[in-house]
PDB file of N, CA and C in Angstrom:
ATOM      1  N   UNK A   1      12.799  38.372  45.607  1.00  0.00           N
ATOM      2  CA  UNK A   1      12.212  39.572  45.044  1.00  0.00           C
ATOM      3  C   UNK A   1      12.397  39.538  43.520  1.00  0.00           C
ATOM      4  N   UNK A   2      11.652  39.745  42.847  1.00  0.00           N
ATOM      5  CA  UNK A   2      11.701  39.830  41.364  1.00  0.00           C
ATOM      6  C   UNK A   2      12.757  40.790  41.006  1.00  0.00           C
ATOM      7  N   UNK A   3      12.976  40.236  39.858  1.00  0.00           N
ATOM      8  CA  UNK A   3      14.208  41.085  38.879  1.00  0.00           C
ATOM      9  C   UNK A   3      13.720  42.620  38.130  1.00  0.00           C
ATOM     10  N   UNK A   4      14.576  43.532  38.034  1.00  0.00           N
ATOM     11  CA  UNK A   4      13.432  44.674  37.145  1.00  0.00           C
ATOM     12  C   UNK A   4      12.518  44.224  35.943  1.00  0.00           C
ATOM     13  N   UNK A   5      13.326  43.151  34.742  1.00  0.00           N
ATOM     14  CA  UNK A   5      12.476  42.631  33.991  1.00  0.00           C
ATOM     15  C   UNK A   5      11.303  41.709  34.480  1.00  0.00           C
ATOM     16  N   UNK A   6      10.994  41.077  35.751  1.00  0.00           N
ATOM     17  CA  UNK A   6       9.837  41.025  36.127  1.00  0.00           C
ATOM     18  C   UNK A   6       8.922  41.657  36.601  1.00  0.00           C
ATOM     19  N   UNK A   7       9.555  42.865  37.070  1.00  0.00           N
ATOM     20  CA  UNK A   7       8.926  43.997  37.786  1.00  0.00           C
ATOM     21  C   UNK A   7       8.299  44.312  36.730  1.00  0.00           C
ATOM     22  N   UNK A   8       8.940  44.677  35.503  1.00  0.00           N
ATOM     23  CA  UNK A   8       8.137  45.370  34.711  1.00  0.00           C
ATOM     24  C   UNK A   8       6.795  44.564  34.066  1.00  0.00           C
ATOM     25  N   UNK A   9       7.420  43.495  33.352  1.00  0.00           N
ATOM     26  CA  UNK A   9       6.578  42.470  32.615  1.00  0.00           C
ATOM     27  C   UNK A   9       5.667  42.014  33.619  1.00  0.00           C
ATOM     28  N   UNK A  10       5.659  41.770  34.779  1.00  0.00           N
ATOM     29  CA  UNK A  10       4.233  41.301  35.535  1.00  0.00           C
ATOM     30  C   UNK A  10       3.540  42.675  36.297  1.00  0.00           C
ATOM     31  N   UNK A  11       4.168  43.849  36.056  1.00  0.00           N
ATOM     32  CA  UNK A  11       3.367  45.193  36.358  1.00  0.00           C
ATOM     33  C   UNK A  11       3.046  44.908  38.047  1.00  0.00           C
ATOM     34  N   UNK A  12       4.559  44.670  38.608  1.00  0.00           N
ATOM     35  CA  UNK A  12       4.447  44.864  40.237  1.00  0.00           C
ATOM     36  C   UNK A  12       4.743  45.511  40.670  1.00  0.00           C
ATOM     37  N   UNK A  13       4.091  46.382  42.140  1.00  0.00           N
ATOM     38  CA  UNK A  13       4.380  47.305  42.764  1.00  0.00           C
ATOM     39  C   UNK A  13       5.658  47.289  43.180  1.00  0.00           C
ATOM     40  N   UNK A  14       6.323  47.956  43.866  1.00  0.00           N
ATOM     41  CA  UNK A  14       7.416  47.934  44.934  1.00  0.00           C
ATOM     42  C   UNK A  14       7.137  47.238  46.188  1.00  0.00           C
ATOM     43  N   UNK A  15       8.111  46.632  46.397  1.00  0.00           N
ATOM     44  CA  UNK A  15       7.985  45.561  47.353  1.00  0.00           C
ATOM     45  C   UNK A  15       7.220  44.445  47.422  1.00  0.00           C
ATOM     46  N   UNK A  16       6.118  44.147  46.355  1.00  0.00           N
ATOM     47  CA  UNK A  16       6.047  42.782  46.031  1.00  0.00           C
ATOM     48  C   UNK A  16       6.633  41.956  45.655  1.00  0.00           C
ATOM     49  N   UNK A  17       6.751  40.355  46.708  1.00  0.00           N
ATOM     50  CA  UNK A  17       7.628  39.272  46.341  1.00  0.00           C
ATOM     51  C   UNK A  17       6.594  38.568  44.824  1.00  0.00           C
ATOM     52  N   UNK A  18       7.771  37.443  44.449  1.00  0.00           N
ATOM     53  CA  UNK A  18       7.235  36.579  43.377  1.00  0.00           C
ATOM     54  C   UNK A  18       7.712  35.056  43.976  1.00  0.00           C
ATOM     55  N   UNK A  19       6.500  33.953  43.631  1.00  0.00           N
ATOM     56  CA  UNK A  19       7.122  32.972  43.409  1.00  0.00           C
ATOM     57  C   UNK A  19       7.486  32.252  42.533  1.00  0.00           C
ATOM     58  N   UNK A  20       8.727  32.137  42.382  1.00  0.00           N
ATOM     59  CA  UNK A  20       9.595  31.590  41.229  1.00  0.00           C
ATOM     60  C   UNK A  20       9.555  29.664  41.617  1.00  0.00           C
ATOM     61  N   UNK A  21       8.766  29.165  40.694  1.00  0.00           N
ATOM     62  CA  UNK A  21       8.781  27.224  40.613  1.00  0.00           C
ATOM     63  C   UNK A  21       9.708  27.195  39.243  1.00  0.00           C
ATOM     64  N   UNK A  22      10.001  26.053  39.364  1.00  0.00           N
ATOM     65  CA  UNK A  22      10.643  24.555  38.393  1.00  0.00           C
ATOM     66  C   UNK A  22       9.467  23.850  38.419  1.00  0.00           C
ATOM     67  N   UNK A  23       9.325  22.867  37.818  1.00  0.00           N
ATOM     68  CA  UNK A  23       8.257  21.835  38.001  1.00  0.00           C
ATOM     69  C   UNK A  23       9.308  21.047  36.749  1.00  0.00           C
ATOM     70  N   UNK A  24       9.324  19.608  37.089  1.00  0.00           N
ATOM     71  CA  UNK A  24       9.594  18.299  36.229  1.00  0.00           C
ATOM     72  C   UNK A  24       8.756  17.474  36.146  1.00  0.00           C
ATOM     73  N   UNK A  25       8.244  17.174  34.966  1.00  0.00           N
ATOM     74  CA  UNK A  25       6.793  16.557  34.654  1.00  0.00           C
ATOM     75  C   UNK A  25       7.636  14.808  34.337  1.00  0.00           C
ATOM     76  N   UNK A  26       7.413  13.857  35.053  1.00  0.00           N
ATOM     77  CA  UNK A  26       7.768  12.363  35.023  1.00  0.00           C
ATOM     78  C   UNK A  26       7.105  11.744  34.432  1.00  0.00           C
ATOM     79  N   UNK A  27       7.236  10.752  33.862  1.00  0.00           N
ATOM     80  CA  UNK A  27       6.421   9.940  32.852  1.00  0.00           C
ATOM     81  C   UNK A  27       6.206   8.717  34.199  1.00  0.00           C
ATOM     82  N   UNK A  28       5.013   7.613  33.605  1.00  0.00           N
ATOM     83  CA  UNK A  28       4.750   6.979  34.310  1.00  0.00           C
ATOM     84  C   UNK A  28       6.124   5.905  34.537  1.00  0.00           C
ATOM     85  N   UNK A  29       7.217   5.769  33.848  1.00  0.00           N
ATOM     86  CA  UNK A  29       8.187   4.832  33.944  1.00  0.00           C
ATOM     87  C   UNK A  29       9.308   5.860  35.277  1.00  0.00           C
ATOM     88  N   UNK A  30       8.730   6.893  35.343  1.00  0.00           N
ATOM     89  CA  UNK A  30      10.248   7.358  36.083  1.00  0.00           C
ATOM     90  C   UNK A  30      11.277   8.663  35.697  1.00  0.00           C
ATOM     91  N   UNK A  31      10.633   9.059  34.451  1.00  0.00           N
ATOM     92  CA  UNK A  31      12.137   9.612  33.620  1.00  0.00           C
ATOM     93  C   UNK A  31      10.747  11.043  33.207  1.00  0.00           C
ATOM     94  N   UNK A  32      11.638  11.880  33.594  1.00  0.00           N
ATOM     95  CA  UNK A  32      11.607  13.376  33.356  1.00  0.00           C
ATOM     96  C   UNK A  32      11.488  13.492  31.831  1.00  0.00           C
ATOM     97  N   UNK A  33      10.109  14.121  31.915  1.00  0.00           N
ATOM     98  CA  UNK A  33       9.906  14.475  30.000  1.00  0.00           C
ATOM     99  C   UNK A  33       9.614  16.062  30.040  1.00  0.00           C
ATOM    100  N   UNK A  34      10.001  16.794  30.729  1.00  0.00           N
ATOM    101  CA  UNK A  34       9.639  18.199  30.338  1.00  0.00           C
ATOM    102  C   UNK A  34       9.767  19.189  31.777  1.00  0.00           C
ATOM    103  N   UNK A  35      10.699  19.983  31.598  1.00  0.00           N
ATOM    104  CA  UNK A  35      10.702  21.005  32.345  1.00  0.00           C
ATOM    105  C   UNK A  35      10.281  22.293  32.219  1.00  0.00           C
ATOM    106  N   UNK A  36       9.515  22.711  33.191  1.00  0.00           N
ATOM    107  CA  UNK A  36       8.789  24.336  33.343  1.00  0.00           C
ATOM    108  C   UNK A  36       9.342  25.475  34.449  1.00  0.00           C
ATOM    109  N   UNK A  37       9.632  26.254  34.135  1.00  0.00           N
ATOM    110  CA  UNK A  37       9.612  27.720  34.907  1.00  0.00           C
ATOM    111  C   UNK A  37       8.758  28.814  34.670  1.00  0.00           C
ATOM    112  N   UNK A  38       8.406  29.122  36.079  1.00  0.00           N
ATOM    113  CA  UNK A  38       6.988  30.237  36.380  1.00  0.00           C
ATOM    114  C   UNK A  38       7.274  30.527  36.880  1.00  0.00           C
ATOM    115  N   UNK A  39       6.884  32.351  36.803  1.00  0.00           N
ATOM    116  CA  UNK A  39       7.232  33.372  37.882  1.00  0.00           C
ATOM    117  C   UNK A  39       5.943  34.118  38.258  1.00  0.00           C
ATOM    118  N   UNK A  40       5.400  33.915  39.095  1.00  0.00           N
ATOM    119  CA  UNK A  40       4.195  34.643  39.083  1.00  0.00           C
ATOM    120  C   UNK A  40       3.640  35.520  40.544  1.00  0.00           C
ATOM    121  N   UNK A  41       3.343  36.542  40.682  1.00  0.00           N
ATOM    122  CA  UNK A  41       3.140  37.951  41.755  1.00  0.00           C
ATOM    123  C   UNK A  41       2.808  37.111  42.857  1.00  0.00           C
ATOM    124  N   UNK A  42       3.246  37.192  43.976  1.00  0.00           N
ATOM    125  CA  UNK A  42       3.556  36.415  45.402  1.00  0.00           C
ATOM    126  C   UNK A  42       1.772  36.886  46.033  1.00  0.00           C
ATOM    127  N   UNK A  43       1.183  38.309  45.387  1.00  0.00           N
ATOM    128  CA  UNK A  43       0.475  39.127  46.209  1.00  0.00           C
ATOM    129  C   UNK A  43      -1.025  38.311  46.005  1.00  0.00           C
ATOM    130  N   UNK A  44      -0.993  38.217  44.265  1.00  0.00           N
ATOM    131  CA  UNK A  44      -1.870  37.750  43.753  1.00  0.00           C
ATOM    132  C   UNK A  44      -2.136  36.425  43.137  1.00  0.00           C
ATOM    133  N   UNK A  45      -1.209  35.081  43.941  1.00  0.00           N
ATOM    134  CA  UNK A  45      -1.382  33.769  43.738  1.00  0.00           C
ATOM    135  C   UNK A  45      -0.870  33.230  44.645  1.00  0.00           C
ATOM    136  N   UNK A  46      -0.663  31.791  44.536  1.00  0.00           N
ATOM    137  CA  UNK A  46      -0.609  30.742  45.343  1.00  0.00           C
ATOM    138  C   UNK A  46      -0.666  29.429  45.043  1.00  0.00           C
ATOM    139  N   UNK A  47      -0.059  28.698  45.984  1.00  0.00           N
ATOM    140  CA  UNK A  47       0.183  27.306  45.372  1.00  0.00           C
ATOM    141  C   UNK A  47      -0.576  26.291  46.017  1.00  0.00           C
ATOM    142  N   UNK A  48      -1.279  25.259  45.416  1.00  0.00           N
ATOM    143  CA  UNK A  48      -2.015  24.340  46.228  1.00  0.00           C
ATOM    144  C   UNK A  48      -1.952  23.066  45.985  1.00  0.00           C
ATOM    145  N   UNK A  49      -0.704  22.170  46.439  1.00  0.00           N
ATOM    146  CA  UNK A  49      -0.687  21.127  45.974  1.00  0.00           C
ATOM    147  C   UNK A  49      -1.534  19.737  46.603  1.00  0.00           C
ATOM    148  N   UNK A  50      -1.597  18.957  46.253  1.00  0.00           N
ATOM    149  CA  UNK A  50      -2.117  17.249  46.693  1.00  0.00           C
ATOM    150  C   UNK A  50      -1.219  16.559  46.364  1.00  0.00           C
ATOM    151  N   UNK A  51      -0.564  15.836  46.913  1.00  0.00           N
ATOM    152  CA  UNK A  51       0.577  14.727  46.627  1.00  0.00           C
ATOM    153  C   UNK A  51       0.494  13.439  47.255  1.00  0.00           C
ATOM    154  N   UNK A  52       0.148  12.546  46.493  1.00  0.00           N
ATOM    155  CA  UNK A  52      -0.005  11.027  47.368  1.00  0.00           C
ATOM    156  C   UNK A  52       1.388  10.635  48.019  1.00  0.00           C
ATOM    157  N   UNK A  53       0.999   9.887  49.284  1.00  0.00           N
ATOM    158  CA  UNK A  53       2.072   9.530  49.946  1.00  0.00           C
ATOM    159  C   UNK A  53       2.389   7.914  49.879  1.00  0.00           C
ATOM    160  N   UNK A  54       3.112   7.700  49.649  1.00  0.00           N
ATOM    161  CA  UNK A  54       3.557   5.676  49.379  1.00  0.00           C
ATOM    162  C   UNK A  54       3.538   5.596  51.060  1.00  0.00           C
ATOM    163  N   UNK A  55       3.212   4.197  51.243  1.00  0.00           N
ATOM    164  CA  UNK A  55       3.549   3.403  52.101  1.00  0.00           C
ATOM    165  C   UNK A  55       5.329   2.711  52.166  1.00  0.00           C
TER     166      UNK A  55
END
């Protein structure tokens, strides 16, 4: 459940969840060049990933 400072700053009702990501962006060698955090209204988004799978 979001914090009051998200409650406020993303203007959510009561009882709307949020989903809170990390994301680590990898360079093509392997090694982590940049980290992100997003918090965004559970009601009004969603996540849609594609991820290749190795053999």
């Amino acid at each position: 459940m979001p914090s009051p400072d998200e409650t406020r700053g993303l203007a959510i009702p009561d009882g709307v969840p949020v989903v809170d990501v990390f994301h680590t962006g990898i360079d093509q060698d392997g090694q982590p060049f940049e980290v992100t955090h997003f918090v965004m209204r559970a009601d009004l988004n969603g996540l849609d990933y594609n991820m290749p799978v190795e053999d």
